[in-house]
Protein backbone atom coordinates (compact mmCIF):
# COMPACT_ATOMS: atom_id res chain seq x y z
CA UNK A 1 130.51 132.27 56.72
CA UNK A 2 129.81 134.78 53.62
CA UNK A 3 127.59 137.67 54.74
CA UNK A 4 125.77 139.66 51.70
CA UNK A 5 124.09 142.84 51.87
CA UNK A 6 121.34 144.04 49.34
CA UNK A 7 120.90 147.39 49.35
CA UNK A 8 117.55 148.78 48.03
CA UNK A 9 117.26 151.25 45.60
CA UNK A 10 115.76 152.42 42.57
CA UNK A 11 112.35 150.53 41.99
CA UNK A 12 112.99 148.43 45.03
CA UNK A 13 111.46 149.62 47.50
CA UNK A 14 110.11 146.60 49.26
CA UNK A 15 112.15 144.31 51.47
CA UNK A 16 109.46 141.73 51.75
CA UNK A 17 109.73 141.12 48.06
CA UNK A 18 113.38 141.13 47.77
CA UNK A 19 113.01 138.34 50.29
CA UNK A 20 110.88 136.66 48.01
CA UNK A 21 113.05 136.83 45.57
CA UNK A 22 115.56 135.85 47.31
CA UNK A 23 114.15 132.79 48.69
CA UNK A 24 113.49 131.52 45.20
CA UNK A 25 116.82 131.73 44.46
CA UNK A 26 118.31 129.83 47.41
CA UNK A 27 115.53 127.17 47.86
CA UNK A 28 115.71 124.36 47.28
CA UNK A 29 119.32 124.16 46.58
CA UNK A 30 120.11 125.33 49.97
CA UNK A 31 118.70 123.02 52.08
CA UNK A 32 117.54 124.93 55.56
CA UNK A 33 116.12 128.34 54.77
CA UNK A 34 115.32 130.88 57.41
CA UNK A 35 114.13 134.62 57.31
CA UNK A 36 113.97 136.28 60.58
CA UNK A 37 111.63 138.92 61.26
CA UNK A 38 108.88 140.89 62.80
CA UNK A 39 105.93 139.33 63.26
CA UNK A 40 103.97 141.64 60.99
CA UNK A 41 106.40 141.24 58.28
CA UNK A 42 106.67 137.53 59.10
CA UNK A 43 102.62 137.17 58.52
CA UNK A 44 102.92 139.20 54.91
CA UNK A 45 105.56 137.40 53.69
CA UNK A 46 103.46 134.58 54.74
CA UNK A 47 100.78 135.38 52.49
CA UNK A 48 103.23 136.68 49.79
CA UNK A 49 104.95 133.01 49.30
CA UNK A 50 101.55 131.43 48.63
CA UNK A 51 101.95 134.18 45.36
CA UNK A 52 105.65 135.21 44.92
CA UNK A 53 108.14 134.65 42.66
CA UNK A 54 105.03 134.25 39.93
CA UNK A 55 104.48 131.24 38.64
CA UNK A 56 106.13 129.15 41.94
CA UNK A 57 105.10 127.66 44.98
CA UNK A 58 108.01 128.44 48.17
CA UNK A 59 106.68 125.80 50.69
CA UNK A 60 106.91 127.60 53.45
CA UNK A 61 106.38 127.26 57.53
CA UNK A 62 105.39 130.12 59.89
CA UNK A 63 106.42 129.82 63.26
CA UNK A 64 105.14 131.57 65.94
CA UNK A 65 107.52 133.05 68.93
CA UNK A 66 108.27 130.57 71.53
CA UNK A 67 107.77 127.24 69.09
CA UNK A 68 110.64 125.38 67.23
CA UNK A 69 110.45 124.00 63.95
CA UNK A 70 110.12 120.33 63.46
CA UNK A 71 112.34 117.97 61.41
CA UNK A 72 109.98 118.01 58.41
CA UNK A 73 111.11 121.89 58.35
CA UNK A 74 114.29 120.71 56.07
CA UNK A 75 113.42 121.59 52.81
CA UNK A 76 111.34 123.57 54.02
CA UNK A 77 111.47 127.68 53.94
CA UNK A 78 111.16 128.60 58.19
CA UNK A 79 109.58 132.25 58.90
CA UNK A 80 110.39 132.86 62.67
CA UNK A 81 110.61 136.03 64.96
CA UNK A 82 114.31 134.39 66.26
CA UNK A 83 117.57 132.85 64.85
CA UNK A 84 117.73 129.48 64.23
CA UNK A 85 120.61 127.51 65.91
CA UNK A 86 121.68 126.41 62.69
CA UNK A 87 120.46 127.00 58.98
CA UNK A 88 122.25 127.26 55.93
CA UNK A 89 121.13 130.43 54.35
CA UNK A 90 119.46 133.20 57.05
CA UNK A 91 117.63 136.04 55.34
CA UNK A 92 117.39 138.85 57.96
CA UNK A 93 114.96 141.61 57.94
CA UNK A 94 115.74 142.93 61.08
CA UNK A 95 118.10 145.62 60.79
CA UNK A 96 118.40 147.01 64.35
CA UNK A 97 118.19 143.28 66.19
CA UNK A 98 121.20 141.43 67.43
CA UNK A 99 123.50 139.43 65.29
CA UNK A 100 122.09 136.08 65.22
CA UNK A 101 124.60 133.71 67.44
CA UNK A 102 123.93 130.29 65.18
CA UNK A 103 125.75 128.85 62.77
CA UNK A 104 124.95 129.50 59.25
CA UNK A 105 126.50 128.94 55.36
CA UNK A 106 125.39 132.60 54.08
CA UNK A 107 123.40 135.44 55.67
CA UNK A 108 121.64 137.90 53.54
CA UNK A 109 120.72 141.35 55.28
CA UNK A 110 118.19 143.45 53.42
CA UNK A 111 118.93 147.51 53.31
CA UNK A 112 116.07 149.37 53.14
CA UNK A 113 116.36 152.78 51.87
CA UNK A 114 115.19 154.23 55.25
CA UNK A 115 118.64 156.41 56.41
CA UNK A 116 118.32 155.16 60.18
CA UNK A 117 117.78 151.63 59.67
CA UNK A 118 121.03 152.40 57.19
CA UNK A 119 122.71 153.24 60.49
CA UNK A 120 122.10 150.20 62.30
CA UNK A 121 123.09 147.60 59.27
CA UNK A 122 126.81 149.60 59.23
CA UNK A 123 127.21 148.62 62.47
CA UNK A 124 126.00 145.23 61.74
CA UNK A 125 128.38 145.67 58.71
CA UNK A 126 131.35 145.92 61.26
CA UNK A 127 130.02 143.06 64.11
CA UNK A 128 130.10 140.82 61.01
CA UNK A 129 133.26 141.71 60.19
CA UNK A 130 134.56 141.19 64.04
CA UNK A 131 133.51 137.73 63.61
CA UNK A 132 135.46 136.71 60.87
CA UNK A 133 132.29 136.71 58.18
CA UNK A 134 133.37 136.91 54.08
CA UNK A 135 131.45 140.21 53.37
CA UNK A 136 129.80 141.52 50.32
CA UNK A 137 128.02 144.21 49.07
CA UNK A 138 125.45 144.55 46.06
CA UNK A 139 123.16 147.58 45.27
CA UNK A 140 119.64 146.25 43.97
CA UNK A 141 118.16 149.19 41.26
């Protein structure tokens, strides 16, 4: 499993857009897509995928805590408050929750520019490493 870290700085500011952007890059190629989140963040991003990247549609699924995604969800981008079980790419933007215990291709965690929530994704930094994960860093300016 390769685990990638995007670190925010510079003009990005906004982790909701950099998984956006990120999204777009992965779909469709990836096949299962999932960002975990909050459900605040969950709902904007919602929105944001009818709009973002410009000029593209992300189809796009939000479900709501306690419901599973159905089998339609393949090609499909899944917004969910929990882990999957399984997906091939996993965009967290949850920096203080538990490492997801699924099986996945790739995970990207987002790191916001906040010092604190900096704190947490070191540590999630070193549980990935404890499980064997391919790590990698890259600074987004």
């Amino acid at each position: 499993m390769r685990v990638d870290f995007y670190e925010m700085k510079g003009r990005y500011t906004d982790p909701l857009f950099v998984a956006a952007v990120l999204s777009g890059r992965a779909w469709p190629s990836c096949g299962r897509l999932a960002i975990v989140g909050g459900p605040e963040q969950l709902d904007q991003l919602d929105e944001r995928l009818w709009h973002e990247p410009k000029g593209r549609f992300l189809p796009h699924i939000r479900i709501r805590s306690g419901q599973q995604p159905d089998s339609t969800a393949d090609r499909t981008i899944v917004l969910s408050e929990q882990s999957p079980d399984h997906s091939d790419v996993l965009i967290n933007l949850v920096p203080e929750g538990a490492l997801p215990a699924g099986q996945f291709t790739r995970v990207l965690e987002i790191v916001p520019q906040d010092e604190t929530l900096k704190q947490a994704l070191r540590q999630r930094w070193s549980d990935w490493k404890q499980r064997g994960a391919d790590l990698h860093h890259h600074v987004l300016k």
